[in-house]
N, C-alpha and C. Protein backbone atom coordinates (compact mmCIF):
# COMPACT_ATOMS: atom_id res chain seq x y z
N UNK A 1 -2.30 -0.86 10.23
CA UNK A 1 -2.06 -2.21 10.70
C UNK A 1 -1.12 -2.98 9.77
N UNK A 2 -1.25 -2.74 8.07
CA UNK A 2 -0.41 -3.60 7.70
C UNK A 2 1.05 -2.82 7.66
N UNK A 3 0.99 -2.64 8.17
CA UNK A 3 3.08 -1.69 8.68
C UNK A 3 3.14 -2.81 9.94
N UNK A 4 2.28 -2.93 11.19
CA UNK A 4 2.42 -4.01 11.75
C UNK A 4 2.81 -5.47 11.61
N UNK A 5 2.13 -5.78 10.45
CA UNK A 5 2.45 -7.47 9.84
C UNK A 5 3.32 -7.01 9.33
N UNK A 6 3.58 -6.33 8.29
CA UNK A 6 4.75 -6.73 6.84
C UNK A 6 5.98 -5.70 6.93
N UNK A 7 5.77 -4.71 8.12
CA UNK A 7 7.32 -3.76 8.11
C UNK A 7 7.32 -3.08 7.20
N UNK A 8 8.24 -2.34 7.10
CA UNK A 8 8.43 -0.78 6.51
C UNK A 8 8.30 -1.23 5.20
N UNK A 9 6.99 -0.49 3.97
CA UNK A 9 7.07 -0.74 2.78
C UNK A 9 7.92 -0.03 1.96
N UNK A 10 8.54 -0.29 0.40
CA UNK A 10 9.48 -0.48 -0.34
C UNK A 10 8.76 1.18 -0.69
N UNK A 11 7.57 0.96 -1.23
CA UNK A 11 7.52 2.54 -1.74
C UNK A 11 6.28 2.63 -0.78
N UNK A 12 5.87 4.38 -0.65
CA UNK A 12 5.04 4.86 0.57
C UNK A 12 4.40 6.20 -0.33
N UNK A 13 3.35 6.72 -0.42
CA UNK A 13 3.41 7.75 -1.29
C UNK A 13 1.82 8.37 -1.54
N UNK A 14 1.48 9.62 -1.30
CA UNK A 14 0.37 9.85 -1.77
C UNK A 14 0.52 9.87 -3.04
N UNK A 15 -0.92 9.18 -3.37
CA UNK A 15 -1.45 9.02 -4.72
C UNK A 15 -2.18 10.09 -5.59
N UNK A 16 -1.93 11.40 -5.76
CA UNK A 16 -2.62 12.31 -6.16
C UNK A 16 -3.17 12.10 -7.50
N UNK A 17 -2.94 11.21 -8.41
CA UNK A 17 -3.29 10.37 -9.72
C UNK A 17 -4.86 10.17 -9.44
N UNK A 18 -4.94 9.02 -8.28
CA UNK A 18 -6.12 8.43 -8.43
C UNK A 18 -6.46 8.89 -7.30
N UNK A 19 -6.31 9.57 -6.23
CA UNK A 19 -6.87 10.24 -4.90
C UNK A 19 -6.89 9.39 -3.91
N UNK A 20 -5.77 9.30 -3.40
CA UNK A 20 -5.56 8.06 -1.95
C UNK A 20 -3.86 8.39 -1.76
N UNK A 21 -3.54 7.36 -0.78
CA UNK A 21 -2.35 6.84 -0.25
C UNK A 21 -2.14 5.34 -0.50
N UNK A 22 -0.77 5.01 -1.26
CA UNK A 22 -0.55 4.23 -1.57
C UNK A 22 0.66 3.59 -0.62
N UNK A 23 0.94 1.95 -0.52
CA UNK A 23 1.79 1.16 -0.03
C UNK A 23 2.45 -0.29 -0.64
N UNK A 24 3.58 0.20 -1.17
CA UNK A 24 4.07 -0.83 -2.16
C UNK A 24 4.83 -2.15 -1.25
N UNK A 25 4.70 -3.04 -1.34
CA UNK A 25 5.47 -4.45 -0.53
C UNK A 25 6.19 -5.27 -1.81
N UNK A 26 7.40 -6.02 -2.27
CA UNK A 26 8.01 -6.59 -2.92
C UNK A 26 9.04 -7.72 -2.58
N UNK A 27 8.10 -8.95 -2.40
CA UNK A 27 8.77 -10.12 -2.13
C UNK A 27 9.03 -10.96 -3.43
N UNK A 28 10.42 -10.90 -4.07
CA UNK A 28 11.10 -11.59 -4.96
C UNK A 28 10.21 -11.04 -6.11
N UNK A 29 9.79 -11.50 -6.71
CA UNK A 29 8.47 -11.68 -8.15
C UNK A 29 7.40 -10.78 -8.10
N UNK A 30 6.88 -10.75 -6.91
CA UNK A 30 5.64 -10.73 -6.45
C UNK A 30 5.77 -9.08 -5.86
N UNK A 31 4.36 -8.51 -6.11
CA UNK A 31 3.90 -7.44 -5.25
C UNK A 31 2.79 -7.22 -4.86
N UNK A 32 2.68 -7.00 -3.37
CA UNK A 32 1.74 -6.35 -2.71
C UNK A 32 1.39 -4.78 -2.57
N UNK A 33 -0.12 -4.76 -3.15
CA UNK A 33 -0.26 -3.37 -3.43
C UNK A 33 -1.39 -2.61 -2.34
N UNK A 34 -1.23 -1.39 -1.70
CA UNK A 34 -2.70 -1.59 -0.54
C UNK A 34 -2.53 0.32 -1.00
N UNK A 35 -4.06 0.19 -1.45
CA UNK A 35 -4.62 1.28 -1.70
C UNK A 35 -5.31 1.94 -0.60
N UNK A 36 -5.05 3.51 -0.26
CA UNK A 36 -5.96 3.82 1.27
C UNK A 36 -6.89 4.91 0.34
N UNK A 37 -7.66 5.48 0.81
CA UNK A 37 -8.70 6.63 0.48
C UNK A 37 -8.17 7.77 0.88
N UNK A 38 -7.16 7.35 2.46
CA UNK A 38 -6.86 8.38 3.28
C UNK A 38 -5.40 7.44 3.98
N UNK A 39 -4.73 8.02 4.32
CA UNK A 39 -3.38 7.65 5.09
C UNK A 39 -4.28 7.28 6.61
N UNK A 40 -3.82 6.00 7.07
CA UNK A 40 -4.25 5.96 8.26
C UNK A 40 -5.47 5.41 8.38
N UNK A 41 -5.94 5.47 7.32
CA UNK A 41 -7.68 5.08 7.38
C UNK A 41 -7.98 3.16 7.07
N UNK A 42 -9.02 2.95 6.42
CA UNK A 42 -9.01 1.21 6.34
C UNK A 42 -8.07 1.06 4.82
N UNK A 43 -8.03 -0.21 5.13
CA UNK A 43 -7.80 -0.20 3.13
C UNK A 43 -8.87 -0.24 2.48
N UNK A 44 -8.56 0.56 1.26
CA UNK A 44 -9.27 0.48 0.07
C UNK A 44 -9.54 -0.41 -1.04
N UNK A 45 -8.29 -1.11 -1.27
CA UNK A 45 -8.52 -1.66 -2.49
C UNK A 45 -6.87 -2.72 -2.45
N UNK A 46 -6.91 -3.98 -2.40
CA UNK A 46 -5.46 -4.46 -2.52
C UNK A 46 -4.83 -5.26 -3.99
N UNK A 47 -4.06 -5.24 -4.37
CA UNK A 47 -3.59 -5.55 -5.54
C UNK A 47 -2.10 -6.36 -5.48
N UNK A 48 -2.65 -7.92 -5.82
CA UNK A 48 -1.57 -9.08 -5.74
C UNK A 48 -0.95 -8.62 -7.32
N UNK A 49 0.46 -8.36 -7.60
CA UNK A 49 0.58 -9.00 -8.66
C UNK A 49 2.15 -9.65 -8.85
């Protein structure tokens, strides 16, 4: 769903580090971070920084 709101993210990438799928967003300063467990699945974990 969030590919729906926010459009194609900047970086896209399984996370084999910490065991998930990751989705990077980068407006000016700021990043949006959305951690999955699984590609496709709910989010896991999101990270403003």
């Amino acid at each position: 769903m969030v590919k729906l709101w926010l459009g194609k993210p900047q970086k896209e990438y399984l996370n084999e580090a910490e065991g998930g799928y990751d989705m990077i967003y980068k407006y000016g300063s700021r990043t949006l971070s959305f951690h999955y467990l699984e590609e496709d699945e709910q989010i896991h974990l999101i990270s403003i920084y």
